[in-house]
PDB file of N, CA and C in Angstrom:
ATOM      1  N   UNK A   1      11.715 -10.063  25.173  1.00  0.00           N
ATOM      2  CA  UNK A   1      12.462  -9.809  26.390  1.00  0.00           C
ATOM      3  C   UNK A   1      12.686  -8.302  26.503  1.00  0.00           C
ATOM      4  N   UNK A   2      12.293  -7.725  27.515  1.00  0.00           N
ATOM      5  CA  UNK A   2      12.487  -6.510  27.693  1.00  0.00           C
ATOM      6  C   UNK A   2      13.891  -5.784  28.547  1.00  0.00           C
ATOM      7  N   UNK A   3      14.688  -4.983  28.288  1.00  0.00           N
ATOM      8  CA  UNK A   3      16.383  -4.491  29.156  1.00  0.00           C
ATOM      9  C   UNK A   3      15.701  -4.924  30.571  1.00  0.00           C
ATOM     10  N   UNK A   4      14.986  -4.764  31.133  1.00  0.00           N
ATOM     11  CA  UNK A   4      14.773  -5.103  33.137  1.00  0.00           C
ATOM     12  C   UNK A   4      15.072  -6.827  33.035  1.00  0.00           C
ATOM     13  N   UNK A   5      14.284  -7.308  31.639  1.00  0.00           N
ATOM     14  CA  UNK A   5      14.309  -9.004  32.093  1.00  0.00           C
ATOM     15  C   UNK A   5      15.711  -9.144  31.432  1.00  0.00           C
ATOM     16  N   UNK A   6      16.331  -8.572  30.702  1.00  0.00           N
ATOM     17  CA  UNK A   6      17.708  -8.769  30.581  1.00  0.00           C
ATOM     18  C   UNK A   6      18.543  -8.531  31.226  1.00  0.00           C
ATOM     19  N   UNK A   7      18.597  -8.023  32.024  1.00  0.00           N
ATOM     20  CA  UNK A   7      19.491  -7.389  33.076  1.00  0.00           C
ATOM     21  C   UNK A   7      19.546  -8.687  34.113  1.00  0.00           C
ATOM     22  N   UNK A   8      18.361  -8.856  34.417  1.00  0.00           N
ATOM     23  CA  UNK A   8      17.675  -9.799  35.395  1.00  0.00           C
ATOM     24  C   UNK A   8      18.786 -11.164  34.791  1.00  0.00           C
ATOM     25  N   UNK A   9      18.497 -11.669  33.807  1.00  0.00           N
ATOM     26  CA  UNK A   9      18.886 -12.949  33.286  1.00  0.00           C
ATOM     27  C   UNK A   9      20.509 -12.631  33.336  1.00  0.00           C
ATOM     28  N   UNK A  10      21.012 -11.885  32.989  1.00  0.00           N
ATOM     29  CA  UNK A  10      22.409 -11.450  33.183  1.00  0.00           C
ATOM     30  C   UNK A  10      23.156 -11.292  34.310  1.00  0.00           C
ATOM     31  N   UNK A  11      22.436 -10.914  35.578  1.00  0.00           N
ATOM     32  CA  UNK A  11      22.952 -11.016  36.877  1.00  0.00           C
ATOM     33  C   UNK A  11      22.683 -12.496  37.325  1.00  0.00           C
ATOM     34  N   UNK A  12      21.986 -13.030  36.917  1.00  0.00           N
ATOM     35  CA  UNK A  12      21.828 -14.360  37.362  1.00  0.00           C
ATOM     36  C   UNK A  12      22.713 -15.574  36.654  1.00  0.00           C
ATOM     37  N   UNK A  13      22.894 -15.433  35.607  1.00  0.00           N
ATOM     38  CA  UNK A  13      24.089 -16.205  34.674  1.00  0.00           C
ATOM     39  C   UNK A  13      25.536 -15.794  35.443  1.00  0.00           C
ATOM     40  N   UNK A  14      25.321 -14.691  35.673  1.00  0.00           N
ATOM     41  CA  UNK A  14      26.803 -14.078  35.703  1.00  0.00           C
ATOM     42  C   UNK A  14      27.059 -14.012  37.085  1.00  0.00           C
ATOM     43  N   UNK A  15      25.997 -14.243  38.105  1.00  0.00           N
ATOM     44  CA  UNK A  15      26.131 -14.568  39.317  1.00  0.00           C
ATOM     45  C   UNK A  15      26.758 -12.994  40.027  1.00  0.00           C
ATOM     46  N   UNK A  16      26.568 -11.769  39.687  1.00  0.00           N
ATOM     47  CA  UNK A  16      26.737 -10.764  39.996  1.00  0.00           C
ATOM     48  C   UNK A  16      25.041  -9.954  40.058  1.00  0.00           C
ATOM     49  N   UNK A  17      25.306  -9.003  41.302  1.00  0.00           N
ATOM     50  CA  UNK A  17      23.759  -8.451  41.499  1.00  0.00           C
ATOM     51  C   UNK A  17      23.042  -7.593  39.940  1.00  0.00           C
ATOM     52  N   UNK A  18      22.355  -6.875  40.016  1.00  0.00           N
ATOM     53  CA  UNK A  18      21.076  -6.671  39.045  1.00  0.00           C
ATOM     54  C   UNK A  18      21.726  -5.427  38.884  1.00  0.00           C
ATOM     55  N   UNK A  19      22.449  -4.496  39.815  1.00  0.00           N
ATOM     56  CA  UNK A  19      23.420  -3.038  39.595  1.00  0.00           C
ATOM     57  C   UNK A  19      24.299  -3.436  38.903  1.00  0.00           C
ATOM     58  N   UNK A  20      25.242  -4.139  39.381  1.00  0.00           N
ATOM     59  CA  UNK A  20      26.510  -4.286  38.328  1.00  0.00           C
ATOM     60  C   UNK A  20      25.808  -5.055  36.939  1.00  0.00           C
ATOM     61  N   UNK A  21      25.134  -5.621  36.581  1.00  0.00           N
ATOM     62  CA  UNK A  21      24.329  -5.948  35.346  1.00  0.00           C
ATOM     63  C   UNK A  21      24.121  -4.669  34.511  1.00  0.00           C
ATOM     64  N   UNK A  22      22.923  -3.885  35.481  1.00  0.00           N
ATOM     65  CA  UNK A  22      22.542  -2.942  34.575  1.00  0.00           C
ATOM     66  C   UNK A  22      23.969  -1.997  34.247  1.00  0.00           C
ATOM     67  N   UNK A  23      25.131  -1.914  35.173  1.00  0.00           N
ATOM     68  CA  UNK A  23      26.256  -1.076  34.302  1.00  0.00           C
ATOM     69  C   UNK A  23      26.515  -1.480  33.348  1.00  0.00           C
ATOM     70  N   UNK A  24      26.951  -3.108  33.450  1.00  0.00           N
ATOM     71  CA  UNK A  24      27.304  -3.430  32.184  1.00  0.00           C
ATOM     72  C   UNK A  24      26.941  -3.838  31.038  1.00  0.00           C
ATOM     73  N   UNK A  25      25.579  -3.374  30.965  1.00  0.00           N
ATOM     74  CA  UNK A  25      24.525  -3.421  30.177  1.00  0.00           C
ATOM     75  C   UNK A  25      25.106  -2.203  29.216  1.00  0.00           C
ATOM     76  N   UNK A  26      24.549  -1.077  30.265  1.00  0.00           N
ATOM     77  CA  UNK A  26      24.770   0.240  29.631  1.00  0.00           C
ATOM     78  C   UNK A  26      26.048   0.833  29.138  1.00  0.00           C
ATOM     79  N   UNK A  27      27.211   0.252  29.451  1.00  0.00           N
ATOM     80  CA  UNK A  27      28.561   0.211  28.843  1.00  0.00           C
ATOM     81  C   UNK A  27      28.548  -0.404  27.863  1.00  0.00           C
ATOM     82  N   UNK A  28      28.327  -1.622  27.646  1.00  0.00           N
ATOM     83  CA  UNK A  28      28.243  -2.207  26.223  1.00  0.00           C
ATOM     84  C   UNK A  28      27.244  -1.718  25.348  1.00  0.00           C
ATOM     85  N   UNK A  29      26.082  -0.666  25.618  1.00  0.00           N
ATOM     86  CA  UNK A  29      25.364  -0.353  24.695  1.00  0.00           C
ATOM     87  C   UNK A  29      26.479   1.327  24.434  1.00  0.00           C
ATOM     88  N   UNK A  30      26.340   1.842  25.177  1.00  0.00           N
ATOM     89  CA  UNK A  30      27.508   3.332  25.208  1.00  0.00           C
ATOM     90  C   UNK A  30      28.894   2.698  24.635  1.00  0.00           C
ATOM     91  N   UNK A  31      29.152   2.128  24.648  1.00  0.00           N
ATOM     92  CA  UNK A  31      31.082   1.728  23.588  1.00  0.00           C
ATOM     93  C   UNK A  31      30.161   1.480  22.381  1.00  0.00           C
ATOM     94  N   UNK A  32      29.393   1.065  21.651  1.00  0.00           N
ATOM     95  CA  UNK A  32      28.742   0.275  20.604  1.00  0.00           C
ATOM     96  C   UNK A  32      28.725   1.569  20.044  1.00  0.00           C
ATOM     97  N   UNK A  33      27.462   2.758  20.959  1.00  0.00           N
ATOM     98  CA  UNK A  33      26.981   3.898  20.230  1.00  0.00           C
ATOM     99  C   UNK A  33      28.016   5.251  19.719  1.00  0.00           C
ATOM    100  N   UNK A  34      28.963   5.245  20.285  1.00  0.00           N
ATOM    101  CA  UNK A  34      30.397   5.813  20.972  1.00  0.00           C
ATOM    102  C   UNK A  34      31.268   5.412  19.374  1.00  0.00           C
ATOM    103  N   UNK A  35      31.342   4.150  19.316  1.00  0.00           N
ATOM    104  CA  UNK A  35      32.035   3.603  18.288  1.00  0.00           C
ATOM    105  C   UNK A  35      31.631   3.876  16.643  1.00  0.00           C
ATOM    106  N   UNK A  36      30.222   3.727  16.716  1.00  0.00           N
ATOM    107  CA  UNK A  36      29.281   4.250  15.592  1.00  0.00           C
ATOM    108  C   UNK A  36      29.488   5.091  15.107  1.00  0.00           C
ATOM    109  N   UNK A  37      29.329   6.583  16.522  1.00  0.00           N
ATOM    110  CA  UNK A  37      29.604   7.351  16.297  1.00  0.00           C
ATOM    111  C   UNK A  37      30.664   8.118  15.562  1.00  0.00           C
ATOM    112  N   UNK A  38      31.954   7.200  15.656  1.00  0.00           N
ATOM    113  CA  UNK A  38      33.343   7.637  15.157  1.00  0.00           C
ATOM    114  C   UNK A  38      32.965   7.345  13.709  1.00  0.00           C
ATOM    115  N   UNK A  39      32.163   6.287  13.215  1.00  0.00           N
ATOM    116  CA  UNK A  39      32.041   6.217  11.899  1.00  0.00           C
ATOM    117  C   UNK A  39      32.915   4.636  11.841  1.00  0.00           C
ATOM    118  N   UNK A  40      33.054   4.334  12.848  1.00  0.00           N
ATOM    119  CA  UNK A  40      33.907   2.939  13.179  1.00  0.00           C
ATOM    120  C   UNK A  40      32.663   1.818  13.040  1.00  0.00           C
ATOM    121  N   UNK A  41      33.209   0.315  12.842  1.00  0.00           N
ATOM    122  CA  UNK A  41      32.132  -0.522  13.241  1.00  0.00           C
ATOM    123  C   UNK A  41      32.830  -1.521  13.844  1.00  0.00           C
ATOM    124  N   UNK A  42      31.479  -2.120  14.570  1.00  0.00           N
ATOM    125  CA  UNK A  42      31.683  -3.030  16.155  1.00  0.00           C
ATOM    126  C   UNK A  42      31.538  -4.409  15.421  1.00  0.00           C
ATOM    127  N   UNK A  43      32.561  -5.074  15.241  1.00  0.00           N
ATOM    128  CA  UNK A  43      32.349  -6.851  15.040  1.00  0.00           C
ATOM    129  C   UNK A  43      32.509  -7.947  16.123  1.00  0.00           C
ATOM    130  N   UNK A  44      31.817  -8.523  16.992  1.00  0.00           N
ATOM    131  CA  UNK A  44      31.614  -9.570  17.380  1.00  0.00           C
ATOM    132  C   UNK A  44      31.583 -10.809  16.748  1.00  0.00           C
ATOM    133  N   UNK A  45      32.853 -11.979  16.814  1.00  0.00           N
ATOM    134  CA  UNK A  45      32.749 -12.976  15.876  1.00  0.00           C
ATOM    135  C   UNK A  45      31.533 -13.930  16.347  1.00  0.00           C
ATOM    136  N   UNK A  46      30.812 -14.311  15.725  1.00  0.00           N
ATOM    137  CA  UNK A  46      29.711 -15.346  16.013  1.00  0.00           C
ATOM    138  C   UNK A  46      28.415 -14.838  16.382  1.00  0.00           C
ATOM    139  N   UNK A  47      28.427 -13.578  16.625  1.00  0.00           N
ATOM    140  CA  UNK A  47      26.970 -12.938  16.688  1.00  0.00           C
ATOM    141  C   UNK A  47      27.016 -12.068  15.946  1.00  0.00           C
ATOM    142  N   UNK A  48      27.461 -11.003  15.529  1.00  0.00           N
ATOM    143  CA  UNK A  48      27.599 -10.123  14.377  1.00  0.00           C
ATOM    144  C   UNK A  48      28.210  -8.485  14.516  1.00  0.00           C
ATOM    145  N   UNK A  49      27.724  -7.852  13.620  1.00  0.00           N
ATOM    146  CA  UNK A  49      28.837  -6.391  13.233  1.00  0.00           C
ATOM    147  C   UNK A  49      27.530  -5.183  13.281  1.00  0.00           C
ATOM    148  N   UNK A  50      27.873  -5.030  14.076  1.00  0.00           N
ATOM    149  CA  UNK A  50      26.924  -3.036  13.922  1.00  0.00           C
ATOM    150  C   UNK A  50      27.753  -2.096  13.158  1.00  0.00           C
ATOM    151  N   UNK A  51      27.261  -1.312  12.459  1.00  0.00           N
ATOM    152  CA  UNK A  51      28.146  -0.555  11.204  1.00  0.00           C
ATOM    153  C   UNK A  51      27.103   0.576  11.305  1.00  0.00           C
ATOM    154  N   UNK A  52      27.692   1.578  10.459  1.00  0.00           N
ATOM    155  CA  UNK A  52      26.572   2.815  10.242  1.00  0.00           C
ATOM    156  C   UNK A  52      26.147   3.149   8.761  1.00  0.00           C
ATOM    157  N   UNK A  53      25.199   3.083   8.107  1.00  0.00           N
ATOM    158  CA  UNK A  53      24.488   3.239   6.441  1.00  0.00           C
ATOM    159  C   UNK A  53      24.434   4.305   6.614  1.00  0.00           C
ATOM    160  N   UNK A  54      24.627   5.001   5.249  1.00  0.00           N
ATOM    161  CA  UNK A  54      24.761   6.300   4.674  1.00  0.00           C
ATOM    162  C   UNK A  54      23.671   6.189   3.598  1.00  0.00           C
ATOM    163  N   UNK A  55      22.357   7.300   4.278  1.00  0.00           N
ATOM    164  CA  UNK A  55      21.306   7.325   3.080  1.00  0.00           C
ATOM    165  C   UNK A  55      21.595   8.479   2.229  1.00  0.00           C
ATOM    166  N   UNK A  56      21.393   8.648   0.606  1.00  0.00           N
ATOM    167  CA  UNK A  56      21.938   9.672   0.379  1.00  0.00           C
ATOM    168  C   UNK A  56      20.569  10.396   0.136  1.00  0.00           C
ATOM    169  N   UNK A  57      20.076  11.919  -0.322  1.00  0.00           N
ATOM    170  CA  UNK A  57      19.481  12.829  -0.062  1.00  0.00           C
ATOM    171  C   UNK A  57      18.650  12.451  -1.309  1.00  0.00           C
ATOM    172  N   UNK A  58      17.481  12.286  -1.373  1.00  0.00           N
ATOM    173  CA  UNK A  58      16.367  11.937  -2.151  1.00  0.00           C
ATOM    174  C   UNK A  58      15.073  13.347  -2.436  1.00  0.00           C
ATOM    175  N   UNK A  59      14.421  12.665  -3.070  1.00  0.00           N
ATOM    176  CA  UNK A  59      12.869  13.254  -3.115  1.00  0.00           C
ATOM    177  C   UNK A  59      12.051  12.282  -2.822  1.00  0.00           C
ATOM    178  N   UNK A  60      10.918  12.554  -2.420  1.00  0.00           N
ATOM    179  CA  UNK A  60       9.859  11.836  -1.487  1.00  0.00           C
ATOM    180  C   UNK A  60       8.528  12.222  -1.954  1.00  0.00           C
ATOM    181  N   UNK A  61       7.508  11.553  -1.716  1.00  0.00           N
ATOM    182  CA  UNK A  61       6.096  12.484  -1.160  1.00  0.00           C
ATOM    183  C   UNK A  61       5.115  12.487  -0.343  1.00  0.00           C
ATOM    184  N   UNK A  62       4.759  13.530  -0.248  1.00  0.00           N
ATOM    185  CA  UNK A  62       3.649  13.587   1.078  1.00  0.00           C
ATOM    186  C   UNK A  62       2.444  12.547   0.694  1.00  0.00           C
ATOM    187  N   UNK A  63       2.134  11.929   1.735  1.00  0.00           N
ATOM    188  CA  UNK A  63       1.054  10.472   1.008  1.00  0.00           C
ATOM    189  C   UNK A  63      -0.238  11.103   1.216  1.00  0.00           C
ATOM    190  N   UNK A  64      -0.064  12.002   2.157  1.00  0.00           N
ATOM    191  CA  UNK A  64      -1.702  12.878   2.182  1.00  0.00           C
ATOM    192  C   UNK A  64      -2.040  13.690   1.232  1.00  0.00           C
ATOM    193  N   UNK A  65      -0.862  14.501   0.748  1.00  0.00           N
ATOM    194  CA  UNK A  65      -1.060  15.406  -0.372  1.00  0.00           C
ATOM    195  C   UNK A  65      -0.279  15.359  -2.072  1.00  0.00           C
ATOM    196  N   UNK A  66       0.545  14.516  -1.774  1.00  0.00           N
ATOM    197  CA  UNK A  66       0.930  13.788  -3.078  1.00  0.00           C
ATOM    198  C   UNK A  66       2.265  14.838  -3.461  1.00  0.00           C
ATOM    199  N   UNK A  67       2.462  15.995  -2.765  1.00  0.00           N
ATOM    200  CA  UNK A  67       3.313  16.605  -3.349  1.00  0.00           C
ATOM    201  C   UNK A  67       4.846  15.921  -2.870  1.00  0.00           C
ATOM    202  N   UNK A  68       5.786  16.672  -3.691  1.00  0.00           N
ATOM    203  CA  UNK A  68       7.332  16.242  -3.603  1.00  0.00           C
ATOM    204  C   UNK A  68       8.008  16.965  -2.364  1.00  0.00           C
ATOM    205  N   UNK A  69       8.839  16.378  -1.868  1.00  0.00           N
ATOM    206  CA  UNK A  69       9.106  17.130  -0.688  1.00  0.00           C
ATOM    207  C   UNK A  69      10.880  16.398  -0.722  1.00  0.00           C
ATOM    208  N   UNK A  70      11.632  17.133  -0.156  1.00  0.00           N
ATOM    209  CA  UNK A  70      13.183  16.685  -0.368  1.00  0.00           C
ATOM    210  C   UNK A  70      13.663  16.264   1.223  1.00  0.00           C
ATOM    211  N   UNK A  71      13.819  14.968   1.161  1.00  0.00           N
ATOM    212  CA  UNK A  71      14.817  14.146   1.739  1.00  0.00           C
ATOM    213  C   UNK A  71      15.996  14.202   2.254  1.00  0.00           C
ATOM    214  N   UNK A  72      16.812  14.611   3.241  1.00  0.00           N
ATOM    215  CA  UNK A  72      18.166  15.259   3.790  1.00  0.00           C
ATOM    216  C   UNK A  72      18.723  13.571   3.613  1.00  0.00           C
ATOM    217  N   UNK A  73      20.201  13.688   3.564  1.00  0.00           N
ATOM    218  CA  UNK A  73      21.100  12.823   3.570  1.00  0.00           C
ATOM    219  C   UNK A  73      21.002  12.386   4.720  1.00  0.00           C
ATOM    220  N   UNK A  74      21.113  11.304   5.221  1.00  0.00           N
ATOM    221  CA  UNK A  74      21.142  10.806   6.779  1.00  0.00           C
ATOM    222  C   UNK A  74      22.270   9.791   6.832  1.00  0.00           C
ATOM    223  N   UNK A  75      22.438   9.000   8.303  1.00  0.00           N
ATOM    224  CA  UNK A  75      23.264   7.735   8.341  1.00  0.00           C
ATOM    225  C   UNK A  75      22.574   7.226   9.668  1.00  0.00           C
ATOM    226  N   UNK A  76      22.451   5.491   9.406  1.00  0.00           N
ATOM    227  CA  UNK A  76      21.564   4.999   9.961  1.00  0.00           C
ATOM    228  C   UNK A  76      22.236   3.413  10.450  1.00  0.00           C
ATOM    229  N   UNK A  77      21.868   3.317  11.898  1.00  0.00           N
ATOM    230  CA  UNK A  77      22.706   2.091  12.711  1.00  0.00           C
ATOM    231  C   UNK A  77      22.634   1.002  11.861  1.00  0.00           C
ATOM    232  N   UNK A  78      22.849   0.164  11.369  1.00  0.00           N
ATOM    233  CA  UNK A  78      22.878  -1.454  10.468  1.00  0.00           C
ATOM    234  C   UNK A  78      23.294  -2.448  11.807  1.00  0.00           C
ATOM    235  N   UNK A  79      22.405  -3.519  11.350  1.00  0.00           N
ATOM    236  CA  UNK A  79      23.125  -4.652  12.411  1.00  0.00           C
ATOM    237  C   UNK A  79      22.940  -6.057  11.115  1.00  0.00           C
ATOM    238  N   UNK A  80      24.415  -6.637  10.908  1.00  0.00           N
ATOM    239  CA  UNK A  80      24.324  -7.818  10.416  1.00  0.00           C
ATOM    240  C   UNK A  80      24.016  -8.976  11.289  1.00  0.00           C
ATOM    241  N   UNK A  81      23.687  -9.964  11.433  1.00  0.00           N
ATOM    242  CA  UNK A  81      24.227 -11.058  12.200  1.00  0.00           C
ATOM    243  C   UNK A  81      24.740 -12.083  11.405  1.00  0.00           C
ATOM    244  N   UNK A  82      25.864 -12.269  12.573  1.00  0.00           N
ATOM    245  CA  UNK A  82      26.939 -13.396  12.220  1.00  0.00           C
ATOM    246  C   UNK A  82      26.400 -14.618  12.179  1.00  0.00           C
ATOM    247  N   UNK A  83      27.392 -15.537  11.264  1.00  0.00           N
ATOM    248  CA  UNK A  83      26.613 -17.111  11.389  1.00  0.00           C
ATOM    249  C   UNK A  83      26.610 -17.513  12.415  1.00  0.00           C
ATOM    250  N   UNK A  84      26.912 -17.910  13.491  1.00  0.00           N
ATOM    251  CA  UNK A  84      26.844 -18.478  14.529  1.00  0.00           C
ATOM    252  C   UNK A  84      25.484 -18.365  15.291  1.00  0.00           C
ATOM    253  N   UNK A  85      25.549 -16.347  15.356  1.00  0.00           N
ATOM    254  CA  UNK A  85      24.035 -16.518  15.642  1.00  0.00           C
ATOM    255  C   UNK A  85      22.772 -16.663  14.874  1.00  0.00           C
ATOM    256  N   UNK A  86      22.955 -16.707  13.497  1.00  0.00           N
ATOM    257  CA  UNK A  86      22.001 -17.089  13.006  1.00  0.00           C
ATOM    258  C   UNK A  86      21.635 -18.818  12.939  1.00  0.00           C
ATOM    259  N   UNK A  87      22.659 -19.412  12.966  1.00  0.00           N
ATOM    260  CA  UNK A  87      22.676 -20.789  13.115  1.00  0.00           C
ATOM    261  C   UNK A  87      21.822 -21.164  14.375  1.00  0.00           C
ATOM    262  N   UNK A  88      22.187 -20.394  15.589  1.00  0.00           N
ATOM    263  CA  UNK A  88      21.635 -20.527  16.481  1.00  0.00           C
ATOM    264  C   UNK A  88      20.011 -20.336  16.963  1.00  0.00           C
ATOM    265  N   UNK A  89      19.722 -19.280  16.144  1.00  0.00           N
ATOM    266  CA  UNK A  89      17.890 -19.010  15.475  1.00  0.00           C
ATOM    267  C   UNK A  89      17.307 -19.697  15.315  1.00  0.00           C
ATOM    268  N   UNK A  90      17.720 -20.703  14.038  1.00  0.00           N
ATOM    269  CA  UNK A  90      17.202 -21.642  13.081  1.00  0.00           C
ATOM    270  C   UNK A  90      16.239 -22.704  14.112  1.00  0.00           C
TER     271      UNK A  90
END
């Protein structure tokens, strides 16, 4: 499913046009990224928790040339899912 056919399916469930969809599309993705950002995490009971991973600073290597090359510390979006929606997968 691609955000246009989601949007689409969302104004139509929700019985509101395909504009007010796509806002509230993009609000719930902007509070999520917003929230991350603080270093906060987003839990939804029954579908799940977006959080942020902390990679710590490594060594690596180049696969073309085999040499060592150093790795910066990063932090990276995580998404668990909750049982409900995984129940719902199955």
């Amino acid at each position: 499913m691609t955000k246009q056919e989601l949007i689409e399916k969302m104004a139509k469930d929700a019985d509101i046009s395909k504009a007010a969809a796509d806002v509230a599309l993009h609000s719930f993705i902007d509070g999520i990224v917003k929230t991350l950002k603080k270093g906060s995490k987003v839990t939804m009971v029954g579908f799940g928790t977006f959080s942020v991973g902390k990679r710590a600073a490594r060594t690596g290597r180049n696969p073309q040339t085999g040499a060592a090359i150093k790795i910066k510390a990063s932090k990276a979006p995580k998404f668990k899912a909750g049982k409900g929606f995984k129940d719902a997968v199955k």
